[in-house]
Protein backbone atom coordinates (compact mmCIF):
# COMPACT_ATOMS: atom_id res chain seq x y z
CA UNK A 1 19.30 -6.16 10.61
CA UNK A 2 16.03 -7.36 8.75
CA UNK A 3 15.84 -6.35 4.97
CA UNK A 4 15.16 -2.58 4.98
CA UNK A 5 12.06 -3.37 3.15
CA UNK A 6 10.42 -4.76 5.93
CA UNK A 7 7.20 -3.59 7.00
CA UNK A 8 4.09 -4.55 10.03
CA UNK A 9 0.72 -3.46 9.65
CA UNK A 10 -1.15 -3.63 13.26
CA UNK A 11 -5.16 -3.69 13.98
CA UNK A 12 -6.54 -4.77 16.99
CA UNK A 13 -10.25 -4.85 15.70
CA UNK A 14 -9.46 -6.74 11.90
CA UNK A 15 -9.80 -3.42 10.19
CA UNK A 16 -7.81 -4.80 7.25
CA UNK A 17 -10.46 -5.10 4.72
CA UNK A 18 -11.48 -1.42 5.22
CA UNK A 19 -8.38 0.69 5.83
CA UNK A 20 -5.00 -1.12 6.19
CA UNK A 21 -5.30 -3.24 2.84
CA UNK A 22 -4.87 -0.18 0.63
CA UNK A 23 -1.30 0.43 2.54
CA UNK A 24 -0.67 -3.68 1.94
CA UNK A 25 -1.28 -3.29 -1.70
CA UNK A 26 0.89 0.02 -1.64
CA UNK A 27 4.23 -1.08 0.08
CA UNK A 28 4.11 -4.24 -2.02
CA UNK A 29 3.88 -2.73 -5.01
CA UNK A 30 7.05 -0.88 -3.74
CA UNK A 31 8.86 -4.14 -2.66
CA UNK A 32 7.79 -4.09 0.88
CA UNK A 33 7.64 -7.79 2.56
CA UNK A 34 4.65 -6.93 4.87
CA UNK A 35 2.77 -8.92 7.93
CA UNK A 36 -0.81 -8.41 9.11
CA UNK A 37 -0.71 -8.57 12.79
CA UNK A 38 -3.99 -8.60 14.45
CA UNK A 39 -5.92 -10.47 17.54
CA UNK A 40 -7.77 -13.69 17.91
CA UNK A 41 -10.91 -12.26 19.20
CA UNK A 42 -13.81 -10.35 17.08
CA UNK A 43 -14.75 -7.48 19.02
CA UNK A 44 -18.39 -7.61 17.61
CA UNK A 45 -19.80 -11.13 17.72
CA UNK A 46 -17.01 -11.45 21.18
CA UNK A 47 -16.07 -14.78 19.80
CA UNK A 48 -12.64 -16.25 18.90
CA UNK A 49 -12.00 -15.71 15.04
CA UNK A 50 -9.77 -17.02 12.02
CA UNK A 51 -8.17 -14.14 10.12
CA UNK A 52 -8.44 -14.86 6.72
CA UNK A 53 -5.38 -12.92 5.61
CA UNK A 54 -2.81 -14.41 4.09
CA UNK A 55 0.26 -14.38 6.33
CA UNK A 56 -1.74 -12.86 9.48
CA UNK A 57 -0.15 -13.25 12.37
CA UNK A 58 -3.00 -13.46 15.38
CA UNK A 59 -1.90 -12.75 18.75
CA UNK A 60 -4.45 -13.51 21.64
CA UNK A 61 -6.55 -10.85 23.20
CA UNK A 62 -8.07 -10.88 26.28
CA UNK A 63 -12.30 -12.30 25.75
CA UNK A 64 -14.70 -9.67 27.43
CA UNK A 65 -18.62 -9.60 26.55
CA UNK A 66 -19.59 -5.82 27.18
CA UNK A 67 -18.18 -2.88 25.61
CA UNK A 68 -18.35 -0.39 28.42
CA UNK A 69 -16.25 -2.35 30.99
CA UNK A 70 -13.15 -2.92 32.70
CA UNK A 71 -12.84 -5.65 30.64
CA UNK A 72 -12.76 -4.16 27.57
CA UNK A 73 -10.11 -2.04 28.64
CA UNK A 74 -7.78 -4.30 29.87
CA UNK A 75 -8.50 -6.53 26.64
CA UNK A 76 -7.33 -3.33 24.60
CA UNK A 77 -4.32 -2.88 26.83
CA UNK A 78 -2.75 -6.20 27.01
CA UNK A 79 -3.04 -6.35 23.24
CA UNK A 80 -1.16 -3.29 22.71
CA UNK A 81 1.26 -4.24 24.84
CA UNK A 82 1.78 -7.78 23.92
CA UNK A 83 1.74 -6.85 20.17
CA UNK A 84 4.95 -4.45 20.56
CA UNK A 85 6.31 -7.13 23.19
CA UNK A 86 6.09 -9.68 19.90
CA UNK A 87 7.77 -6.96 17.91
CA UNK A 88 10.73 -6.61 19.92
CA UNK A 89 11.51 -10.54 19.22
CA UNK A 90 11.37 -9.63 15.22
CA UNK A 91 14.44 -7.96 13.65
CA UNK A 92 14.00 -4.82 13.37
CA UNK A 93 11.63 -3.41 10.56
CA UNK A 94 11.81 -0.66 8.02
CA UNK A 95 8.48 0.34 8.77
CA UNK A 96 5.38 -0.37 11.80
CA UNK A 97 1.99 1.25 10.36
CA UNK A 98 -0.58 0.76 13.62
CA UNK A 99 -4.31 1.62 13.42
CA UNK A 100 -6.12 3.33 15.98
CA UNK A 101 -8.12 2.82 17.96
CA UNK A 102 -7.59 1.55 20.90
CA UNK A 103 -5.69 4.52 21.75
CA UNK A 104 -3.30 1.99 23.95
CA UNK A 105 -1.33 1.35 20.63
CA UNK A 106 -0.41 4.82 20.66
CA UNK A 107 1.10 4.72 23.55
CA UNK A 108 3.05 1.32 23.40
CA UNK A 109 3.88 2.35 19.64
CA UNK A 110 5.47 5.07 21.02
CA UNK A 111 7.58 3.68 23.57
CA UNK A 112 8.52 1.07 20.66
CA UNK A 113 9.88 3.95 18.64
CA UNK A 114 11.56 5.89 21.14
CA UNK A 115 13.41 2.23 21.98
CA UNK A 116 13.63 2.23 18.21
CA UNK A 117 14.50 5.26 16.41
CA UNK A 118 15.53 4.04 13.21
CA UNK A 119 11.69 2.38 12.43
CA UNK A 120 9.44 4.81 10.81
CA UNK A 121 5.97 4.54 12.64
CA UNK A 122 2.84 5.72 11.09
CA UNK A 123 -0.55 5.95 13.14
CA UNK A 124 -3.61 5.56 11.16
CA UNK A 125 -6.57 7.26 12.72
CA UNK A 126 -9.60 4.75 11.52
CA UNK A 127 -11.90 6.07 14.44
CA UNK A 128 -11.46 8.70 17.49
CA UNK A 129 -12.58 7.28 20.57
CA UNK A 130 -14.12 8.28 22.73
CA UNK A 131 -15.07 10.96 20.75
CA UNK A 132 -17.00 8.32 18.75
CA UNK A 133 -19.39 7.12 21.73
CA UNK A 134 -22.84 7.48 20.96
CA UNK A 135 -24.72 8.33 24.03
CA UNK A 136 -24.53 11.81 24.73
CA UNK A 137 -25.65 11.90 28.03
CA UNK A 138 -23.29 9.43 29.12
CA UNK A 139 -20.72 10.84 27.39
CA UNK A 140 -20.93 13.97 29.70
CA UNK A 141 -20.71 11.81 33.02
CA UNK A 142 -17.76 9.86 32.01
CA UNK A 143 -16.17 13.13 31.09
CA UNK A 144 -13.10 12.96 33.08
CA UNK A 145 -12.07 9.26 32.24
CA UNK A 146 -12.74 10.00 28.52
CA UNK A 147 -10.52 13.25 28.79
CA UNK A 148 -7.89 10.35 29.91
CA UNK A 149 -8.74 8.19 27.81
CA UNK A 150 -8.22 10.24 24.81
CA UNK A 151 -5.03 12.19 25.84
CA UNK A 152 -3.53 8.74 25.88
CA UNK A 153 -3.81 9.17 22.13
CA UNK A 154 -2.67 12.73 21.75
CA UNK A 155 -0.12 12.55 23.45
CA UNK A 156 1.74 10.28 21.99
CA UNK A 157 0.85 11.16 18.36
CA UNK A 158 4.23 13.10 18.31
CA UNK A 159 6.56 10.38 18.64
CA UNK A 160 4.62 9.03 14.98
CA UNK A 161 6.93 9.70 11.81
CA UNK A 162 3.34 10.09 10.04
CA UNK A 163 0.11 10.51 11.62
CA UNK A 164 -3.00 10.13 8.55
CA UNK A 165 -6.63 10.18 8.94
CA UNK A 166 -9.86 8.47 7.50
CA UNK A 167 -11.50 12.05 7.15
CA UNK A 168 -10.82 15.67 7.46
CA UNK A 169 -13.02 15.75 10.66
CA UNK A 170 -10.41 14.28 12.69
CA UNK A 171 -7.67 16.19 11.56
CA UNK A 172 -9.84 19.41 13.08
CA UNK A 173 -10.86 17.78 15.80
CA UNK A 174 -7.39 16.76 17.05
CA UNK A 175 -5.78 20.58 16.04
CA UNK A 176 -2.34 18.99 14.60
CA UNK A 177 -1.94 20.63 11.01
CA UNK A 178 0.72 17.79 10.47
CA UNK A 179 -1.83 14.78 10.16
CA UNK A 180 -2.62 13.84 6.44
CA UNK A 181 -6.18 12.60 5.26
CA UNK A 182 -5.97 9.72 3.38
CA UNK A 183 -9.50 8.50 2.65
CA UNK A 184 -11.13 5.15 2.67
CA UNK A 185 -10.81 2.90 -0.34
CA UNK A 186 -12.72 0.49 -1.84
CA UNK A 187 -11.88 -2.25 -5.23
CA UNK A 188 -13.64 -0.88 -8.11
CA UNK A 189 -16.62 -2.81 -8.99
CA UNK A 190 -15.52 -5.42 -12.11
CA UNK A 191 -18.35 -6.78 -14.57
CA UNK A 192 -21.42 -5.93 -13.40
CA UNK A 193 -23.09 -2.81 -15.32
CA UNK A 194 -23.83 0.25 -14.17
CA UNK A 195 -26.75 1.06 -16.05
CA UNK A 196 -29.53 2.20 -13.90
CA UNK A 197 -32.54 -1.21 -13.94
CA UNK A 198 -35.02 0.49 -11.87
CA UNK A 199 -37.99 2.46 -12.03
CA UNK A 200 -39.47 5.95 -11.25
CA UNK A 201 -43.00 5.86 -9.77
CA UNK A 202 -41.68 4.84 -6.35
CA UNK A 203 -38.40 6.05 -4.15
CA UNK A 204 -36.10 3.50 -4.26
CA UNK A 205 -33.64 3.81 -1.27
CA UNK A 206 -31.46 1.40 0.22
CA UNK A 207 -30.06 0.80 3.56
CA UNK A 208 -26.24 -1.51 3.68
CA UNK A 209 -24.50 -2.36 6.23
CA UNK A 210 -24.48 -3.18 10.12
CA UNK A 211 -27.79 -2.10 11.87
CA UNK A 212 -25.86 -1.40 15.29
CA UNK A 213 -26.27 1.60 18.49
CA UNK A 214 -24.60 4.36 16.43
CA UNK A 215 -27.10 4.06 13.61
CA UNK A 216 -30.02 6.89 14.07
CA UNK A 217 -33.07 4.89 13.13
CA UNK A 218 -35.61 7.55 14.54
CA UNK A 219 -34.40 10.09 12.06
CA UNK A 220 -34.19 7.42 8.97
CA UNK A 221 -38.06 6.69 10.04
CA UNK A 222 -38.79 10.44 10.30
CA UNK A 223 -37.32 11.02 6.72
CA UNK A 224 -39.29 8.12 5.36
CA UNK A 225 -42.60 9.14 6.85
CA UNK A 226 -42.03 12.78 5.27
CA UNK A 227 -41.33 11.11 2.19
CA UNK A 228 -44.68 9.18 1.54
CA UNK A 229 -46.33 11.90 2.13
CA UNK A 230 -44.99 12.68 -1.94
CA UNK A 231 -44.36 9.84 -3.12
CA UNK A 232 -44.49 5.28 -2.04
CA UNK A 233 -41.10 4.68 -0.73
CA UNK A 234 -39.50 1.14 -0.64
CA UNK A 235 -36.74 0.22 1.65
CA UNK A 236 -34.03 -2.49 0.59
CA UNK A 237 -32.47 -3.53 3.89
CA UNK A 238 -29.14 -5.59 3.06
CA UNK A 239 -27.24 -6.06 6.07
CA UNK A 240 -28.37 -6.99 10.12
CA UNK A 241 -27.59 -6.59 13.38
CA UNK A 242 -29.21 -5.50 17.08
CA UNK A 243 -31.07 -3.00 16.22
CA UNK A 244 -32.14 -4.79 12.86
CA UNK A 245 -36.22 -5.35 13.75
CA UNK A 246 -36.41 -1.75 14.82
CA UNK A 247 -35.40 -0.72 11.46
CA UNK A 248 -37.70 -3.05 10.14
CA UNK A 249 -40.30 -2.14 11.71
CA UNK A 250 -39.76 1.47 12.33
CA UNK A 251 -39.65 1.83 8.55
CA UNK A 252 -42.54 -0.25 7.81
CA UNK A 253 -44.77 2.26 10.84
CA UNK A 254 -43.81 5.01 8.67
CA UNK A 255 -45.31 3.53 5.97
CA UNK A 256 -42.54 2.86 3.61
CA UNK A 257 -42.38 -0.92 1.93
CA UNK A 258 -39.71 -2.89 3.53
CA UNK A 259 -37.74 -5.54 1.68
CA UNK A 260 -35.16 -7.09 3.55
CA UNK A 261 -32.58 -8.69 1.32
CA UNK A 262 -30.29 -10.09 4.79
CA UNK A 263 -26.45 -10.06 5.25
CA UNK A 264 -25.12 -10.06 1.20
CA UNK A 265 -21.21 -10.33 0.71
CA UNK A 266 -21.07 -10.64 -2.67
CA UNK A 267 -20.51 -7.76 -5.16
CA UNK A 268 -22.56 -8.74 -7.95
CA UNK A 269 -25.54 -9.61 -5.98
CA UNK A 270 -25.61 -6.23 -3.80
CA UNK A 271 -25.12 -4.08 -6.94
CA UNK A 272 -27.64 -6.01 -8.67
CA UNK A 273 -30.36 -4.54 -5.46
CA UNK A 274 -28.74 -1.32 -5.50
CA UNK A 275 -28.16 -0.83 -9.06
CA UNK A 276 -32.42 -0.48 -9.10
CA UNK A 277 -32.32 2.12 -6.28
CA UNK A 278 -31.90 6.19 -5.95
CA UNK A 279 -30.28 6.33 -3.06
CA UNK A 280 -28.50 5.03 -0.19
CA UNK A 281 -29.39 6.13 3.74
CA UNK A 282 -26.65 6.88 5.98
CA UNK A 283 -28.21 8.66 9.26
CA UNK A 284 -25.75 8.57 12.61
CA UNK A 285 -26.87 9.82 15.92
CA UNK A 286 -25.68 13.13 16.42
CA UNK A 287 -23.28 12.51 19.25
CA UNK A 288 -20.97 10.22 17.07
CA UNK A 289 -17.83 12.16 15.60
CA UNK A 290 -17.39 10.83 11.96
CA UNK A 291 -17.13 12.67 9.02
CA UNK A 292 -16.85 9.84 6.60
CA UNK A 293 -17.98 5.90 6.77
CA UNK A 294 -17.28 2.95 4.81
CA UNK A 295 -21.36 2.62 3.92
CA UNK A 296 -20.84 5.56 2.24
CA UNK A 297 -17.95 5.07 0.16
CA UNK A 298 -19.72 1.45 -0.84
CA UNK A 299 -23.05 3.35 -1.81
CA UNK A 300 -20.77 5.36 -4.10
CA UNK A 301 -19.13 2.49 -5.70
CA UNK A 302 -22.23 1.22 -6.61
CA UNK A 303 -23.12 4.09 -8.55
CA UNK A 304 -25.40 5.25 -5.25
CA UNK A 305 -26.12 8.69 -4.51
CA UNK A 306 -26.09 9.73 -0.56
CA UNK A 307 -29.11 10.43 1.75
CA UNK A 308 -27.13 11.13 5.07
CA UNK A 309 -27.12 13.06 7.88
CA UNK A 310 -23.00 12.80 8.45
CA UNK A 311 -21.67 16.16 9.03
CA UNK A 312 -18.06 17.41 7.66
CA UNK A 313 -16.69 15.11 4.73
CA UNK A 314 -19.63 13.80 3.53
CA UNK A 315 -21.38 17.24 3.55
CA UNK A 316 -19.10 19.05 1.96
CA UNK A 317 -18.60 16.49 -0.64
CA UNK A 318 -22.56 16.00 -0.92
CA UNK A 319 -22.47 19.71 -1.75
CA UNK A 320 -19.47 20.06 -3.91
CA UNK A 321 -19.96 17.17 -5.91
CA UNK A 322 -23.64 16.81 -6.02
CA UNK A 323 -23.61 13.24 -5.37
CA UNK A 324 -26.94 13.39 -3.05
CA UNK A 325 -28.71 15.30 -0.70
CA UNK A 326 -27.66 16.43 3.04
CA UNK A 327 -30.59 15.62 5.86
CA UNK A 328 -31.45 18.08 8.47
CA UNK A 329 -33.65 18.05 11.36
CA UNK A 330 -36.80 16.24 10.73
CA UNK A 331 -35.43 15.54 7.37
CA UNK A 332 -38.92 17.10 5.57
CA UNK A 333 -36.67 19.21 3.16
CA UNK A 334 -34.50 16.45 1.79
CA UNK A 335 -37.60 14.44 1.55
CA UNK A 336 -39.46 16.85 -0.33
CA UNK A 337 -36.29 17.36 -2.75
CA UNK A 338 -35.79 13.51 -2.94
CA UNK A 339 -39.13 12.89 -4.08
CA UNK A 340 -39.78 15.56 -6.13
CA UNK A 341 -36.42 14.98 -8.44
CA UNK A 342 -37.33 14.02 -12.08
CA UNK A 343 -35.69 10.63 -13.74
CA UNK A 344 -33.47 12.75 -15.20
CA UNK A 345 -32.35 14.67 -11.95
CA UNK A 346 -31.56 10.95 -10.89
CA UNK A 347 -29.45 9.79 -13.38
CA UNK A 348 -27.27 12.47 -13.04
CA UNK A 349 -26.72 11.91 -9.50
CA UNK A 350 -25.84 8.81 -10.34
CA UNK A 351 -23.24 9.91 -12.88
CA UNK A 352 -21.71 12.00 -10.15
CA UNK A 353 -21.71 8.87 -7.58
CA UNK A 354 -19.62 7.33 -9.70
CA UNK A 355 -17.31 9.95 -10.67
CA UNK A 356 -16.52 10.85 -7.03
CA UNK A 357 -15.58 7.44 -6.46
CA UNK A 358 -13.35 6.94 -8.99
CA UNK A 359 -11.83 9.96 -8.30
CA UNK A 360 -11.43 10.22 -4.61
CA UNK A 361 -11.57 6.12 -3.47
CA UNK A 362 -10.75 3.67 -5.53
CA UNK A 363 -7.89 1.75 -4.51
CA UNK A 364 -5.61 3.25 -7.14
CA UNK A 365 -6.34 6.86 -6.47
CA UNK A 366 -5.14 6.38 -2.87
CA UNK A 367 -2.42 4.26 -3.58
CA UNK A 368 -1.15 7.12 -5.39
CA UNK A 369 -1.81 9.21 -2.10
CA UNK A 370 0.28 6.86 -0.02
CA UNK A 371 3.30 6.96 -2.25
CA UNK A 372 3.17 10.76 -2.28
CA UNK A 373 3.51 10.60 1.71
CA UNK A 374 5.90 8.05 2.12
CA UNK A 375 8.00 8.19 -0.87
CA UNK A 376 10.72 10.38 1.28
CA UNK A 377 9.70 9.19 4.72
CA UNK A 378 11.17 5.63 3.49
CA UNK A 379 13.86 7.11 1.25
CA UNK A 380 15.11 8.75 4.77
CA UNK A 381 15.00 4.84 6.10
CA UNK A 382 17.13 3.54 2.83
CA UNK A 383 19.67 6.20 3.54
CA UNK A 384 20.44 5.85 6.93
CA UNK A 385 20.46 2.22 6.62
């Protein structure tokens, strides 16, 4: 048998550097020898890809172009099944941790753990799909094959040893009282300071991130053209995608200034545009079930207060923490409360950014979350091994 501190982390869409890397850094600091295992095709620009994890292991997945097909299915279904084929040619692990979605590593994860009783499994629930597709109407007519499509996933939840979540949302949404919420995490930022650089005579907001079909760019526009009406509004844009000119321009109609910074990876040169603004937008079309995002956890690092529209998570921590102001229908209240907040008002929302992510998502805090949940799941492993 394989040392007992074994341990696979599986993604199909190279989630690592938002969700599985915090369990990495955890089950090596306990001793843990663990593998990335992931695919060789990036399910947003549909081209082959280079992980850039050390280690990785990159199994081929299936090319399709269009994320509504046949194709994307069957990509998502030979990958789940090849990955646990691969598996079964390892010795046999202490530990399998698999992210979901696709909801097809569910079900081959389970059938890997009935075969293999001794591995603890863990499912990670990054995303709920479908629950997450965006188009309401269309979500209604495919009804029946999304019904399918996501009982693939509940049923087989069971047969985890742990099932943990991204946000409380999903934990409701699912009904099983035994999944854990474990939130995002994020690196603390490191030599950069955190003293606010900007100004007060204009609103300073900021938009990071992908500019993609789930983002809700009508009511970002309708919350900027409310907002001028008080006060000039600029818009830093850092990030891109499909939808990226009708941000652009959308924002600009609505007569906010638009300064579009491009795709930024770097640290020090993002906090450097945010670390002059007052807050960071986060609006989702209503039809998308999330109840916390990555955008907003990086806003927070950055000292960024929230202007979003996400329900569930991010609302109730917008309203018990104060770090920034929830957006409702046409978004005219939050934009008369956003521009009518003194310097002072700012600041401390600021303050509070920064507290709530030190306190509920840097890396340490829920490293210390994931050895409070699997401290006596493995210990169970050790002694029956």
């Amino acid at each position: 048998m394989e040392s007992k501190r074994t341990a696979y982390l599986i993604s199909c869409s190279d989630h690592y550097g938002h969700r599985l890397f915090a369990i990495d850094e955890y089950l090596k600091s306990a001793g843990f020898a663990t593998t990335y295992v992931t695919c060789d095709f990036d399910h947003s620009s549909k081209r082959v890809f280079r992980c850039p994890v050390p280690g990785c292991v990159q199994l081929h997945a299936r090319p399709y172009q269009k994320n509504l097909s046949f194709d994307r299915i069957l990509s998502h279904k030979n990958y789940a099944r090849d990955v646990f084929r691969w598996l079964e040619t390892r010795e046999e692990p202490a530990l399998v941790v698999a992210l979901l979605p696709p909801n097809y590593l569910a079900k081959y994860g389970a059938a890997y753990k009935r075969r293999h009783p001794q591995v603890r499994l863990i499912f990670d629930l990054f995303d709920l799909w479908p629950e997450t597709f965006p188009f309401g109407r269309m979500k209604r007519l495919l009804g029946v094959p999304f019904h399918i499509w996501a009982g693939m996933r509940d049923q087989n939840l069971k047969y985890a040893d742990l099932v943990t979540a991204e946000c409380d949302l999903f934990r409701e949404k699912l009904g099983f009282s035994s999944i854990r919420t474990v939130y995002l995490a994020a690196r603390p930022l490191t030599g950069v300071s955190v003293d606010y650089t900007g100004t007060f005579e204009r609103l300073q907001l900021c938009y990071l991130g992908a500019i993609n079909n789930i983002i809700d760019i009508p009511g970002i526009c309708g919350f900027l053209r409310e907002a001028v009406k008080y006060r000039p509004v600029t818009l830093h844009v850092i990030g891109g995608g499909e939808r990226q000119q009708e941000l652009l321009s959308g924002a600009a109609a609505a007569g906010a200034e638009v300064v579009y910074h491009g795709i930024i990876y770097d640290e020090a040169e993002k906090h450097a545009i945010m670390n002059g603004c007052h807050f960071g937008l986060n609006f989702m079309k209503s039809a998308v079930c999330i109840g916390l995002t990555m955008k907003s956890v990086d806003y927070l690092k950055h000292g960024l207060p929230l202007l979003s529209n996400i329900p569930a998570d991010t609302q109730r921590l917008i309203g018990e923490r104060h770090i920034g102001l929830q957006v409702s229908g046409d978004g005219s209240e939050a934009a008369r409360q956003a521009t009518s907040m003194s310097g002072q008002e700012l600041l401390l929302l600021r303050e509070n950014a920064r507290r709530a992510f030190s306190e509920l998502f840097d890396l340490r805090v829920i490293c210390r979350q994931y050895e409070a949940l699997l401290q006596n799941l493995l210990r169970e492993t050790e002694d029956k091994s």
